[in-house]
Structure formats: structure tokens, C-alpha cells
Protein backbone atom coordinates (compact mmCIF):
# COMPACT_ATOMS: atom_id res chain seq x y z
CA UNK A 1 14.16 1.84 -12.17
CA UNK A 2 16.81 4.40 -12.90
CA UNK A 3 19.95 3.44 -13.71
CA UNK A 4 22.36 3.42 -10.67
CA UNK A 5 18.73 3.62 -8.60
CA UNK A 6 19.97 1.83 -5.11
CA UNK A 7 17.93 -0.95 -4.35
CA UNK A 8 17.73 -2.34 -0.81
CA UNK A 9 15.66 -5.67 0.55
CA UNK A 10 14.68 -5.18 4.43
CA UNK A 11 13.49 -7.60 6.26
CA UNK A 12 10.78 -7.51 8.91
CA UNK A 13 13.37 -8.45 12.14
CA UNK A 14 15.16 -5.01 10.67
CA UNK A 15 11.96 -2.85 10.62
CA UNK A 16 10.79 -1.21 13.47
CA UNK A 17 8.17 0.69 12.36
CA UNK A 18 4.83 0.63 14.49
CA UNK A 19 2.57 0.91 11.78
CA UNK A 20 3.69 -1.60 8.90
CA UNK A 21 6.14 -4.26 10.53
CA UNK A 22 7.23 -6.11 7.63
CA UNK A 23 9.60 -6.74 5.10
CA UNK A 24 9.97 -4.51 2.04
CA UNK A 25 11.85 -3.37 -0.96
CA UNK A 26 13.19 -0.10 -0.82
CA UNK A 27 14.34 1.98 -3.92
CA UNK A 28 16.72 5.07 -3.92
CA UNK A 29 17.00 7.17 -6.93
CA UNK A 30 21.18 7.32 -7.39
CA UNK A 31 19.91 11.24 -8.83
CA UNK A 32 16.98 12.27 -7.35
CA UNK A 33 16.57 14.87 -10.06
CA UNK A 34 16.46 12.88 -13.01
CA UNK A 35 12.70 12.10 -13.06
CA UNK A 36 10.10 8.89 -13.20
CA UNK A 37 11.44 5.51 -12.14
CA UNK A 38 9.70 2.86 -13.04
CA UNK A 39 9.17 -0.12 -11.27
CA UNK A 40 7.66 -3.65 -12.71
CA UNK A 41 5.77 -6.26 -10.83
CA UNK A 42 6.08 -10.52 -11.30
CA UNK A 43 3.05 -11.65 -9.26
CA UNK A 44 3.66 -15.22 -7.57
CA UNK A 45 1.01 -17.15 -9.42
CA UNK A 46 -1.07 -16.88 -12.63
CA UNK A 47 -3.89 -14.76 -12.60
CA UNK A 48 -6.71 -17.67 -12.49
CA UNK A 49 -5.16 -18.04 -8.71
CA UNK A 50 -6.27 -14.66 -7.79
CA UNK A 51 -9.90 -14.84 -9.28
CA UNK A 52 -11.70 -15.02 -5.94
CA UNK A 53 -10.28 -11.84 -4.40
CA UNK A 54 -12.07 -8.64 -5.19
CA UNK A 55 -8.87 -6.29 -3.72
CA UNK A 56 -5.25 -6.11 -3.78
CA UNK A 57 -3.66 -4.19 -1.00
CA UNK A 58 -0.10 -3.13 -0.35
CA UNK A 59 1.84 -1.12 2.04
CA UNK A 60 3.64 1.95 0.38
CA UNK A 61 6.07 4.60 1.92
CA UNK A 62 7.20 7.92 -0.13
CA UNK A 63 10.84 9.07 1.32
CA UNK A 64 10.87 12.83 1.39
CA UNK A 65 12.07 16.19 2.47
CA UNK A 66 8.17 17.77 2.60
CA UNK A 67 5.14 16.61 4.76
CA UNK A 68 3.06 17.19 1.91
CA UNK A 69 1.15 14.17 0.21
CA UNK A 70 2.72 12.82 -2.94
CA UNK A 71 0.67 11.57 -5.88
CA UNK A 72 1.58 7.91 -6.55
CA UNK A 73 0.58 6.67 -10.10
CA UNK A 74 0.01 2.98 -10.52
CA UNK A 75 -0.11 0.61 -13.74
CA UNK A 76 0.11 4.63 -15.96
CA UNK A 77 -3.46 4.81 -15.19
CA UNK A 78 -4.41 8.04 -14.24
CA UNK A 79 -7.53 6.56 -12.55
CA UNK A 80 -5.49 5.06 -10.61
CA UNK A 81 -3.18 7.81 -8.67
CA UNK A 82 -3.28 7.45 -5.01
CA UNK A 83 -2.25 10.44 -2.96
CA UNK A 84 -0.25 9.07 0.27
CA UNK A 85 1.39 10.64 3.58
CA UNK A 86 4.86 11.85 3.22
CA UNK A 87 7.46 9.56 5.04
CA UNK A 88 4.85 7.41 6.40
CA UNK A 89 3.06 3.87 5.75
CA UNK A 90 -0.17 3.72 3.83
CA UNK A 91 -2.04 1.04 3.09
CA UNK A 92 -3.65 1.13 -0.53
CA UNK A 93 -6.16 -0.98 -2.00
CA UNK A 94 -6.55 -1.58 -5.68
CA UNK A 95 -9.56 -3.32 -7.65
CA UNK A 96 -8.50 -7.31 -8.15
CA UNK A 97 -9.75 -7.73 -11.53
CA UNK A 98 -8.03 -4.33 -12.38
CA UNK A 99 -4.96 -5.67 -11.27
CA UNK A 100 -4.87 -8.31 -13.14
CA UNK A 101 -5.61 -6.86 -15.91
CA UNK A 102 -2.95 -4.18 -15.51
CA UNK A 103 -0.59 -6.29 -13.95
CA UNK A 104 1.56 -8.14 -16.57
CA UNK A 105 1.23 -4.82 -19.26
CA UNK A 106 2.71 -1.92 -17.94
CA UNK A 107 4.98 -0.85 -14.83
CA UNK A 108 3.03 -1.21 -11.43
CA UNK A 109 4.54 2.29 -10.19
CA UNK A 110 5.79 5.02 -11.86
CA UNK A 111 7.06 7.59 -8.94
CA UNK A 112 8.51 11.16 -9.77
CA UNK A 113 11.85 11.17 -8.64
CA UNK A 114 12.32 15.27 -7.48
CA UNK A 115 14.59 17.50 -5.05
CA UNK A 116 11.72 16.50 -2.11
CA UNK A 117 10.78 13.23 -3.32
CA UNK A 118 13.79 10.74 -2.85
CA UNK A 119 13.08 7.02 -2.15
CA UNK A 120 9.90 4.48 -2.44
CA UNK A 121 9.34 2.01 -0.08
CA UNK A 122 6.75 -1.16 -1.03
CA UNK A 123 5.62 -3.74 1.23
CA UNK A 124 3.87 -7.03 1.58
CA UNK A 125 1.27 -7.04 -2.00
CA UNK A 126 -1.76 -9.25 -0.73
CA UNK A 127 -4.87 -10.26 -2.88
CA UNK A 128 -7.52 -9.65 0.18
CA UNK A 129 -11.09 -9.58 0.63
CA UNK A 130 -12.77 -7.40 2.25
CA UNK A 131 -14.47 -7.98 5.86
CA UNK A 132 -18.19 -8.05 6.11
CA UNK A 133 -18.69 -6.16 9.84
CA UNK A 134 -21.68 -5.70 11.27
CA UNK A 135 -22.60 -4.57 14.81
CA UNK A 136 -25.50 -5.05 16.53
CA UNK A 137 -26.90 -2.80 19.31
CA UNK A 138 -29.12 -3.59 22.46
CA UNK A 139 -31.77 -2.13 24.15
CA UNK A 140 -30.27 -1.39 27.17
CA UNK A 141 -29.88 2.56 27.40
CA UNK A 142 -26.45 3.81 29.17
CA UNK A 143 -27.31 7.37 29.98
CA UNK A 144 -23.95 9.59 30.98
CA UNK A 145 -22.23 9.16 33.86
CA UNK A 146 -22.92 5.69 33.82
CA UNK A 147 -20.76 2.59 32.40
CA UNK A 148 -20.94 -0.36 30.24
CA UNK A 149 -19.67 -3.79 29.28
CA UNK A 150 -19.22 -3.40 25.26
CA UNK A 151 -18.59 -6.93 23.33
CA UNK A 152 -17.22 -6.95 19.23
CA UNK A 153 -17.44 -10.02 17.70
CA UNK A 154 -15.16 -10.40 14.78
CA UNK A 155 -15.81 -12.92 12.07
CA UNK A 156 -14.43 -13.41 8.48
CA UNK A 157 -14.46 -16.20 6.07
């Protein structure tokens, strides 16, 4: 992080946001001019815990004066730049094995610090895997005009 960055912990009884509800880390640059800040990542548990996940997702939120989308670079790897909505949540998902590869090497984001482009916001970093869905249709026809009864059945393992 920059030096004299302000760093802030929020919990999730102080956010309010409707779309990501949770706690988070927020980061200020002190000079939002002066560039990249860097910011590292400990994970919890050794990397053997995490083997049975195939993503990691997280919640991320770029302060700034534009609505434009900003280019977020994770881990330096240019293969792995997410573009995300100005001043809002976005969930991103990252390959697991990746990750881990990446994870104890290099800095987990490097954001570009600019006149627009003031703050970073990261939430709740989970190792996830992803839902198998599948819907199933029946024969019964519902022509317009008329109604329904629709049923989704969730399941996940």
C-alpha cells in the first residue's frame, strides 16, 4: 500500500449496501496521484486446505469520480485483469489452483491510484464451488394469456 494510504476495517452491522452486506477492508490512497498500491494477501490456511475448490471469489468495489469500468489487475498477471463497475460491488471469481499458485508470490492487487480512481474496497475472499443447476421442463404447454405454477428446486453439495 502507499505510504500514508488510509486503511479502514468495516464491519457488516456498518454496511448498508444492498448488494454485498458484509464486512470489508477499505483502502484510501493518502495521494491519489501517486500511482499503483499494492496490496498482499495471508490466506487463513495452507494451500492443501483449499485443494477441493475449483474457484475463489471475492467481492471488490473501485471508489471513483467516473462511471466508467476500471481495470483491476490481480497477482501482476495480465491474464488476470478484471474490468469492474465504478463505485459499485462486483463479485469476481478467480481459478483455485491459480490462486494458489499466485497467492503467496506476488501482491494479490495492484490498483492504479489516479485523479478518478481513489479508494479500493475488498470483501469476504471465499474458496467456492460452483453450483451444478439444472432445470427440467414439462409437457404441459401454457399458451399466452394463461398462467402457471413454476417450481425451482435448488440443490448443492
Amino acid at each position: 500500500m502507499f505510504a500514508g494510504s488510509k486503511k479502514e476495517i468495516v464491519s457488516a452491522e456498518e454496511n448498508n449496501d444492498t448488494t454485498y452486506g458484509g464486512s470489508y477492508m477499505r483502502v484510501e490512497a493518502a495521494n491519489p496521484n501517486n500511482g499503483w498500491g499494492n496490496i498482499m494477501l495471508n490466506t487463513r490456511f495452507e494451500a492443501s486446505e483449499y485443494a477441493d475448490y475449483q474457484l475463489i471469489s471475492l467481492w471488490v468495489y473501485m471508489e471513483s469520480t467516473d462511471i466508467l469500468p476500471i481495470n483491476v489487475l490481480f497477482f501482476n498477471d495480465a491474464s488476470l485483469t478484471k474490468s469492474v463497475k465504478a463505485n459499485e460491488w462486483n463479485l469476481i471469481t478467480i481459478d483455485a489452483e491459480k490462486f494458489l499458485d499466485l497467492v503467496d508470490d506476488t501482491y494479490f492487487i495492484a490498483a492504479r491510484y489516479n485523479e478518478k480512481t481513489t479508494g479500493i474496497r475488498i470483501g469476504e475472499i471465499l474458496a467456492v464451488n460452483p453450483a451444478e443447476l439444472a432445470i427440467s421442463a414439462t409437457e404441459e404447454v401454457v399458451l399466452t394469456g394463461e398462467s402457471a405454477v413454476v417450481e425451482f428446486t435448488v440443490t448443492a453439495n
